[in-house]
N, C-alpha and C. Protein backbone atom coordinates (compact mmCIF):
# COMPACT_ATOMS: atom_id res chain seq x y z
N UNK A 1 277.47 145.23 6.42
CA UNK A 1 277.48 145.86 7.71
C UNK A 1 276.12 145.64 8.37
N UNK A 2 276.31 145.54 9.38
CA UNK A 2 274.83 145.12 10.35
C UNK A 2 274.76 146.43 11.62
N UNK A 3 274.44 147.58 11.70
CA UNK A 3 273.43 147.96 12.33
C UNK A 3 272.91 147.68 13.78
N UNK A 4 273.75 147.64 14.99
CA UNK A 4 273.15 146.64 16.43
C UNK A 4 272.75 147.99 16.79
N UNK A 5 271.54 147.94 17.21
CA UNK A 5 270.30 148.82 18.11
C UNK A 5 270.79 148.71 19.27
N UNK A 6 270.99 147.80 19.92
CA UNK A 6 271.33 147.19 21.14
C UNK A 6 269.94 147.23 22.43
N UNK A 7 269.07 146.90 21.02
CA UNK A 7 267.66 146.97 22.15
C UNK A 7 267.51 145.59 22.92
N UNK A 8 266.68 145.83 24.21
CA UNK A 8 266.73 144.97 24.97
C UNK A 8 266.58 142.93 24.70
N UNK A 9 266.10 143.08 23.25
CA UNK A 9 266.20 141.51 22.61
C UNK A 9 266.83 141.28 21.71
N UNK A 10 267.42 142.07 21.28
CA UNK A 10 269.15 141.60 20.63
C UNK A 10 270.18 141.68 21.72
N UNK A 11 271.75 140.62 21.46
CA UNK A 11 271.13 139.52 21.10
C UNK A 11 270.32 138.66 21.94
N UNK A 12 269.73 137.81 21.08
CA UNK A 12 269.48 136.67 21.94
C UNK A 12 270.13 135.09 21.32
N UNK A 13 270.19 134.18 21.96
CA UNK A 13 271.12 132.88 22.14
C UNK A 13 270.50 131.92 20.74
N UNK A 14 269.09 132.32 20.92
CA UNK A 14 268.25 131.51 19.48
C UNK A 14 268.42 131.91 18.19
N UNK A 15 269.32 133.11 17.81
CA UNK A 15 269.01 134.31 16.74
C UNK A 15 270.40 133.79 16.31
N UNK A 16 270.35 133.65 15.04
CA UNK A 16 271.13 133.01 14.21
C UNK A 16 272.48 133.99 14.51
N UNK A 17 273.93 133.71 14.51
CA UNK A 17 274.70 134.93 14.61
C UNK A 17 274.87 135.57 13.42
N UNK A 18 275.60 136.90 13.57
CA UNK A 18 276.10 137.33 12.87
C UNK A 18 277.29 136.57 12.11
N UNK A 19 277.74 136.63 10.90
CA UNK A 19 278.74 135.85 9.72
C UNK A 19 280.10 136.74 10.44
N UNK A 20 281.06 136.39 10.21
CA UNK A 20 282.21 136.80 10.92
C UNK A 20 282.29 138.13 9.94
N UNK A 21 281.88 137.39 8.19
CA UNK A 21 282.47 138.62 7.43
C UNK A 21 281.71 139.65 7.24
N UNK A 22 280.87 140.09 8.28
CA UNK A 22 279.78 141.39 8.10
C UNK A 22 280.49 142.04 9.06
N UNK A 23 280.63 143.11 9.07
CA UNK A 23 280.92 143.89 10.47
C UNK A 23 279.62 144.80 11.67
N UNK A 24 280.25 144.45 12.60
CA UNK A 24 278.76 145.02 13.55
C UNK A 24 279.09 146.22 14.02
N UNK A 25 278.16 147.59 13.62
CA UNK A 25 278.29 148.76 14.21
C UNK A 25 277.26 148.90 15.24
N UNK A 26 277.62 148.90 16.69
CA UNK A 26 276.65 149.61 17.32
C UNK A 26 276.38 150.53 17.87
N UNK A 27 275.14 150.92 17.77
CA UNK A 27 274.69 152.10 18.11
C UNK A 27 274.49 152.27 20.06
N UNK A 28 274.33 153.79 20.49
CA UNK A 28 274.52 153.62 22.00
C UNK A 28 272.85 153.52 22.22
N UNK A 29 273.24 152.79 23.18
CA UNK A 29 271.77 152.32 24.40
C UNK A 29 270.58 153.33 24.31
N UNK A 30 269.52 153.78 23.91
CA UNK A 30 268.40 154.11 24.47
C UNK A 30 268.48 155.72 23.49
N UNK A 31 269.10 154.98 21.96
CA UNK A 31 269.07 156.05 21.38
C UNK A 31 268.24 155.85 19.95
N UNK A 32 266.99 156.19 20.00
CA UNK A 32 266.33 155.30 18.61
C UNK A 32 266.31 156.68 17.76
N UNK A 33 266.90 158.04 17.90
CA UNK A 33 266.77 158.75 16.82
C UNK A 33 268.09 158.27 16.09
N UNK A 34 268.45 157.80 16.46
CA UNK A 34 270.09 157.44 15.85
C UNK A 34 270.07 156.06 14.39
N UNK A 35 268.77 155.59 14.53
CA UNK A 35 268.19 154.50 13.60
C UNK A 35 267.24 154.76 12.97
N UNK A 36 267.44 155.55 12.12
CA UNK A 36 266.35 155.88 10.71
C UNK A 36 265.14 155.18 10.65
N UNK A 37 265.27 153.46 10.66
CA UNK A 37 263.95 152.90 10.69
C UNK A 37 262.89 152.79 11.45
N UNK A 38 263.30 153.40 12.90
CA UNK A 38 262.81 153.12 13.82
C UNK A 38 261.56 154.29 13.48
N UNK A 39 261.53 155.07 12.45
CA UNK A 39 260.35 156.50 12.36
C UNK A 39 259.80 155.71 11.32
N UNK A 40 260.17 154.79 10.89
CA UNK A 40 259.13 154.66 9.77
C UNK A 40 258.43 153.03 10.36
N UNK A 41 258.92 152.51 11.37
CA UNK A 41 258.01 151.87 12.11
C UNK A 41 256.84 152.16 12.99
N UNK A 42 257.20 153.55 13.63
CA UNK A 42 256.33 153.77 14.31
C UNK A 42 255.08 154.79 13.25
N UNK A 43 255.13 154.83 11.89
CA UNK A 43 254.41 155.35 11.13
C UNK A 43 253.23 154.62 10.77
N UNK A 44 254.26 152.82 10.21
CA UNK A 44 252.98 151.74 10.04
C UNK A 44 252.18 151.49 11.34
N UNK A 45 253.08 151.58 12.55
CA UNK A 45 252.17 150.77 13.71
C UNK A 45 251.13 151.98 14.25
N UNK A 46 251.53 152.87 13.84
CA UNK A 46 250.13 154.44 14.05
C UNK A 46 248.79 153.78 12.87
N UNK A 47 249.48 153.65 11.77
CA UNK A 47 248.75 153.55 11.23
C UNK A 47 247.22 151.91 10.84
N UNK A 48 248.25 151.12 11.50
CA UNK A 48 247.75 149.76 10.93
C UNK A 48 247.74 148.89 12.39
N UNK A 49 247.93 149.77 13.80
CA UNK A 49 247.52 148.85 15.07
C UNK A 49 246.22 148.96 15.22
N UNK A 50 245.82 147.47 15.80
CA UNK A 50 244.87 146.83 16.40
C UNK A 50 243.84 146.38 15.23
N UNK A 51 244.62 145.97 13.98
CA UNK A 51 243.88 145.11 13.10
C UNK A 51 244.33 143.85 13.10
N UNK A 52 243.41 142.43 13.23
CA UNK A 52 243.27 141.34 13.01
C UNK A 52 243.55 141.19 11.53
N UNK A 53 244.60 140.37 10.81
CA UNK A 53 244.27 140.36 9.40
C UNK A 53 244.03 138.69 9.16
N UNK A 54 243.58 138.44 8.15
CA UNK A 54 243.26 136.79 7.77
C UNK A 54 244.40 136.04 7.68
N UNK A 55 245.62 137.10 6.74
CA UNK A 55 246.28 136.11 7.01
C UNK A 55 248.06 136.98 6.59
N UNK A 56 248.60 136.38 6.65
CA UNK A 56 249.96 137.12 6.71
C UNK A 56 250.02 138.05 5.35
N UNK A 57 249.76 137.07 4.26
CA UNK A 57 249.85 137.63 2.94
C UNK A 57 249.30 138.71 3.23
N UNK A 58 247.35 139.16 3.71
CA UNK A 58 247.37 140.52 3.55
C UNK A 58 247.84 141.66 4.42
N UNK A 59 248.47 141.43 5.72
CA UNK A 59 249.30 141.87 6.50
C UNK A 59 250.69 142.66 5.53
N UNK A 60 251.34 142.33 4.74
CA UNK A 60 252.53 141.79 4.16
C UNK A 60 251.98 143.30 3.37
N UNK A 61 250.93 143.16 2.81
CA UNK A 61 250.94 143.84 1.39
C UNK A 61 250.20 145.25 2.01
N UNK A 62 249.38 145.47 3.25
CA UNK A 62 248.83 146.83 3.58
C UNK A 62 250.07 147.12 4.45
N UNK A 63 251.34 146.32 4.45
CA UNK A 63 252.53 147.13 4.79
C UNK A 63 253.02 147.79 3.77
N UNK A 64 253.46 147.60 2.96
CA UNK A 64 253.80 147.78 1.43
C UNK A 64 252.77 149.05 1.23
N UNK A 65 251.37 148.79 1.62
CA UNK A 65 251.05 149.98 0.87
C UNK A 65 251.05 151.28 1.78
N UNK A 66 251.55 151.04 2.86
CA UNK A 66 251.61 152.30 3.98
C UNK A 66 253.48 152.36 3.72
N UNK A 67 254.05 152.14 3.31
CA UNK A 67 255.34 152.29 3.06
C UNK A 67 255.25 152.88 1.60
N UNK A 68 254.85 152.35 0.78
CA UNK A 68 254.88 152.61 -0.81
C UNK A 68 255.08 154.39 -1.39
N UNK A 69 254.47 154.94 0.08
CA UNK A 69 254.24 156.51 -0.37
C UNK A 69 255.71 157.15 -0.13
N UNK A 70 256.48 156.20 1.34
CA UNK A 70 257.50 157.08 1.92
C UNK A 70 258.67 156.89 0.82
């Protein structure tokens, strides 16, 4: 099952489709309490905006460790 937000850049024409055999539930327009992940995104980006990192790898892993607790 796939989850459509139906935020303003899904879909788009470049984004691989969906497989016929997944089914798409979507959610209504301009409702982000309705998507669980959307609180634990705005937890890392409180926590970890406006750092430059060297390189993806350590990007990757001080996500992991701001997630690791929840």
């Amino acid at each position: 099952m796939v989850i459509w937000d139906q935020a303003g850049f899904h879909p788009q024409p470049e984004l691989p489709a969906v497989p016929a055999r997944l089914p798409r539930v979507s959610l209504p327009p301009d409702r982000p309490e309705l998507n669980p992940t959307e609180a634990l995104g705005d937890v890392v980006k409180d926590r970890m905006g406006n750092v430059l990192w060297e390189t993806r790898a350590d990007r990757e892993q001080a996500t992991g460790e701001e997630l690791r607790p929840l």
